[in-house]
Protein backbone atom coordinates (compact mmCIF):
# COMPACT_ATOMS: atom_id res chain seq x y z
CA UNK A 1 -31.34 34.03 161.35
CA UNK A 2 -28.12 33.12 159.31
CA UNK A 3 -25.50 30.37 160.84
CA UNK A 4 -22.66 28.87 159.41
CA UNK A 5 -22.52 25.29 159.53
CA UNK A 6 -19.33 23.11 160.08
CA UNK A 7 -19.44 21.68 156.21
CA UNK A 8 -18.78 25.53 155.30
CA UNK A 9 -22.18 26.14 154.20
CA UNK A 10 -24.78 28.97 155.70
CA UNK A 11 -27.60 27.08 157.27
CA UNK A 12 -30.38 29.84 157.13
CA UNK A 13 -33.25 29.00 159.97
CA UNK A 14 -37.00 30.43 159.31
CA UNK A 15 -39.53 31.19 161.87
CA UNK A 16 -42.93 31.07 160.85
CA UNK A 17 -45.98 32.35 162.80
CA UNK A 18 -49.36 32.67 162.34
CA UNK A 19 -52.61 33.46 163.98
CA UNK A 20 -54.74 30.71 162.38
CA UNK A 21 -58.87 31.61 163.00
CA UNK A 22 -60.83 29.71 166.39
CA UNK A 23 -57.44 31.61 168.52
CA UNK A 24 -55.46 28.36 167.58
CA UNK A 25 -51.36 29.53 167.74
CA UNK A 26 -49.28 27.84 165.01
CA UNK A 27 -45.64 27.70 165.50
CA UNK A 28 -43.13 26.08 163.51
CA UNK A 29 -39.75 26.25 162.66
CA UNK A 30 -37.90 24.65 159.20
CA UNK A 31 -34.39 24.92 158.41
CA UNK A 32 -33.19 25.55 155.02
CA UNK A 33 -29.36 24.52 153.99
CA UNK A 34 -28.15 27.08 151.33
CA UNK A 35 -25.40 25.56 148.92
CA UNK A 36 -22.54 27.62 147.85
CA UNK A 37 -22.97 29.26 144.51
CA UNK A 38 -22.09 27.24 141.42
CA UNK A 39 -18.54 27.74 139.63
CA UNK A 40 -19.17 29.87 137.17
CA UNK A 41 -18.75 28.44 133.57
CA UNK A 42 -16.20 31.04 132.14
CA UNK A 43 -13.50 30.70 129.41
CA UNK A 44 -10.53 29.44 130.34
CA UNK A 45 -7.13 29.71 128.40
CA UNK A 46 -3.91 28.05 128.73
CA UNK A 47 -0.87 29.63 126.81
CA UNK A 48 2.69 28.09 126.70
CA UNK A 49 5.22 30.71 126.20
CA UNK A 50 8.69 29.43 124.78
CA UNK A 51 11.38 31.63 124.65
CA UNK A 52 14.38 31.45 122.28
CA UNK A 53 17.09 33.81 121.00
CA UNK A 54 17.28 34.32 116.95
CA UNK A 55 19.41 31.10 116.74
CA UNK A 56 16.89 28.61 118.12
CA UNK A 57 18.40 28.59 121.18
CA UNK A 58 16.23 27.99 124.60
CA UNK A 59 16.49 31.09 126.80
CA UNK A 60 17.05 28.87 129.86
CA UNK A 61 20.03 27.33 128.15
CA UNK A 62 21.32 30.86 127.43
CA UNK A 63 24.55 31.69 129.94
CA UNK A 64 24.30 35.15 131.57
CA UNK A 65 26.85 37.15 130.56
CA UNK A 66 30.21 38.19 133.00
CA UNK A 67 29.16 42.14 133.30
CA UNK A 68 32.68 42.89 134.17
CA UNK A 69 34.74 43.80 130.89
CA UNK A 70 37.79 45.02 132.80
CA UNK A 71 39.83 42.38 134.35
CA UNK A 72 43.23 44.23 134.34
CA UNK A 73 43.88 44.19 130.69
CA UNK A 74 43.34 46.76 128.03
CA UNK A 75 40.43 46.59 126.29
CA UNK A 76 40.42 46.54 122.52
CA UNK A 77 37.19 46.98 121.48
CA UNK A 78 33.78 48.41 122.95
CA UNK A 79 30.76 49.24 121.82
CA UNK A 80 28.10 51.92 123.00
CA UNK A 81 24.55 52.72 121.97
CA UNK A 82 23.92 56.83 122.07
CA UNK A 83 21.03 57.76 124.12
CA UNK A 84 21.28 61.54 123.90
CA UNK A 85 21.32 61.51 127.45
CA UNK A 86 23.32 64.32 130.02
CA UNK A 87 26.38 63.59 132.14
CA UNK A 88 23.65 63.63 134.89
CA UNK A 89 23.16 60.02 133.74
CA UNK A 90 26.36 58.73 134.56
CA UNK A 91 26.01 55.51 136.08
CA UNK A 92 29.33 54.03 136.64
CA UNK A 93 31.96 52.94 138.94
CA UNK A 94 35.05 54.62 137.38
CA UNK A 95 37.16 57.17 139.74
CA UNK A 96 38.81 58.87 136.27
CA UNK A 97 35.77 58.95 134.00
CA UNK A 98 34.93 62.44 133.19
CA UNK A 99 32.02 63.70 131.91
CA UNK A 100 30.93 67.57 130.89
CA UNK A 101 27.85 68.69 129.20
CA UNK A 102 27.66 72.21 126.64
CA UNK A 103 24.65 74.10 126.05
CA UNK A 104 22.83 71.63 127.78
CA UNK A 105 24.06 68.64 126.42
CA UNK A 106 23.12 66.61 123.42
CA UNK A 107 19.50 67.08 122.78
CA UNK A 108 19.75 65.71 119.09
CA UNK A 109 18.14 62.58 117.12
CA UNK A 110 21.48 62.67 115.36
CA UNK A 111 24.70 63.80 116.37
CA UNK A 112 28.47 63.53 115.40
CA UNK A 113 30.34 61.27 117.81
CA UNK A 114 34.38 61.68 117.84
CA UNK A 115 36.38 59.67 120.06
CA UNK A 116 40.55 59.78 120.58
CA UNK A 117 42.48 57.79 122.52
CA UNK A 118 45.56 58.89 125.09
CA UNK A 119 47.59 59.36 122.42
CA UNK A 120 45.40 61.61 120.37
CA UNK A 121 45.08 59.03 117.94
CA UNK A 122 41.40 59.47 116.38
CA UNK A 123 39.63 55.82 116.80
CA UNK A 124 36.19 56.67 115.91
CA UNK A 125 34.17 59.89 113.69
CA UNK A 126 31.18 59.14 112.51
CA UNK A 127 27.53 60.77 112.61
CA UNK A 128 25.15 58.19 115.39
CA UNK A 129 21.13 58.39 115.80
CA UNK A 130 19.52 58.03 118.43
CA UNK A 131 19.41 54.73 119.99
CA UNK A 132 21.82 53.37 116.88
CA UNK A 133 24.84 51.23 118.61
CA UNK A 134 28.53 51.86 117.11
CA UNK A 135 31.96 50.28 118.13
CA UNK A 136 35.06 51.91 119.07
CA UNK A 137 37.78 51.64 117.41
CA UNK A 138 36.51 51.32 113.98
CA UNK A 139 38.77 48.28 112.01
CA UNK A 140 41.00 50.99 110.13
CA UNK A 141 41.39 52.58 113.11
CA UNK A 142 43.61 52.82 116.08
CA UNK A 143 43.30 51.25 119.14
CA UNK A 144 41.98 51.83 122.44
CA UNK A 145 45.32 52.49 124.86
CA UNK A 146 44.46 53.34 128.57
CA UNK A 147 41.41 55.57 128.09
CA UNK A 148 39.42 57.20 125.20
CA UNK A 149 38.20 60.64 125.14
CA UNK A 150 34.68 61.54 123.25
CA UNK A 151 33.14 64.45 122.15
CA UNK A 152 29.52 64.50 121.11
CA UNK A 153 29.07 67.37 118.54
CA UNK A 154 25.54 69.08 117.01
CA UNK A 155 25.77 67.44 113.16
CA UNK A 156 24.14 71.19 111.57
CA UNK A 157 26.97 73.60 113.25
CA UNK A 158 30.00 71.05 114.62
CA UNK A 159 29.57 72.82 118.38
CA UNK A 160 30.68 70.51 121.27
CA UNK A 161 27.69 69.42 123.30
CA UNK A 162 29.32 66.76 125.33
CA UNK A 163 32.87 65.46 126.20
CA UNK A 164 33.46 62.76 128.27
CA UNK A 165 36.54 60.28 129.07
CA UNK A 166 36.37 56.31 129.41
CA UNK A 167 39.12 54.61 131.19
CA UNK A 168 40.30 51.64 129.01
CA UNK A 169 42.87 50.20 130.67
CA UNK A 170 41.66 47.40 132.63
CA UNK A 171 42.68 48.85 135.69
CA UNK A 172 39.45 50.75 136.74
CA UNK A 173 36.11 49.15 136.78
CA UNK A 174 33.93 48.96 133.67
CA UNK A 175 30.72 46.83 133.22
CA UNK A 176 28.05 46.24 130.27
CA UNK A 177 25.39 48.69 131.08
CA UNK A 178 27.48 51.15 132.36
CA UNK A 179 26.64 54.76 131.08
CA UNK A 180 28.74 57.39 130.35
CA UNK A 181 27.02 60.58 129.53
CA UNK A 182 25.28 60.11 126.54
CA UNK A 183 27.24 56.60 125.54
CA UNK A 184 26.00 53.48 127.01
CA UNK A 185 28.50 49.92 126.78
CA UNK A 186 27.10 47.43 125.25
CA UNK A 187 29.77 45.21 124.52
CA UNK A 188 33.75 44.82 125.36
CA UNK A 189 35.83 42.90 123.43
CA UNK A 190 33.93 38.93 123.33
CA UNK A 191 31.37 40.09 125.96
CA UNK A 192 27.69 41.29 124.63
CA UNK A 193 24.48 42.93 126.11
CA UNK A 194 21.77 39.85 125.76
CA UNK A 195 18.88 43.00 125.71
């Protein structure tokens, strides 16, 4: 029979019997303390991760960015990366944004992005890859006014396959990380996506 003792270890008891020759009985009992099993002698590895940004600089000393880029002035300058994605992964907070999707949206590696603002003035045309991240306006190029208006067109035949409108003003929400259809912000004016 098996007990476990108070130190934590299993104290295993053995009965022993016998019928020993002239009709003698021999009975005895011995105790037998089992120690735990030995630590095993594995490998054992200690890594030090330090984490820095290109400059040097420790991650802990890094400040986290304000998300917020509108703070009730117009915004002059933001930039999005294209993920090819649908309006159906709009994730903002704006009440104006629009967003509309053609022949299923932009399903492209490449495709021709065209933004205007209010006033029709055209502040970015150019031809984006996937993942690539462009700013809007462009330095010979207008500015942004109170909202900007994109289309996202198929680079072989020009058709639209997305349109979608950003409200610029200050006076709606609009955070880094917010998507819009198939344009995600990455930076406003002085503010910047750390990842």
């Amino acid at each position: 029979r098996s007990e476990a003792s108070e130190e934590g270890n299993e104290i295993t008891t053995l009965d022993g019997r016998a019928d020993p020759p002239e009709d003698m009985r021999c009975l005895d009992a011995t105790s037998y303390i089992l120690e735990p099993p030995s630590k095993s002698k594995e490998c054992r590895v200690r890594v030090d991760i330090t984490c820095e940004d290109e400059e040097g600089m420790d991650c802990d000393k890094i400040e986290t960015p304000e998300l917020q880029c509108s703070d009730g002035n117009e915004i002059d300058v933001l930039s999005f990366r294209y993920t090819g994605l649908g309006c159906l992964s709009n994730s903002n907070t704006q009440n104006s944004d629009k967003c509309e999707d053609f022949n299923r949206g932009p399903l492209f590696e490449e495709s021709r992005v065209v933004c205007v603002n209010n006033e029709l003035e055209k502040v970015f045309d150019s031809t984006i890859s996937l993942d690539e991240v462009f700013t809007v306006p462009t330095r010979e190029e207008g500015n942004l006014a109170d909202s900007i208006m994109c289309d996202i067109l198929n680079v072989s035949d020009g058709s639209k396959r997305q349109s979608l409108k950003i409200v610029t003003s200050g006076e709606e929400d609009l955070y880094l990380k917010d998507e819009y259809g198939s344009l995600k912000v990455e930076s406003c004016d002085e503010k910047s996506c750390l990842m």
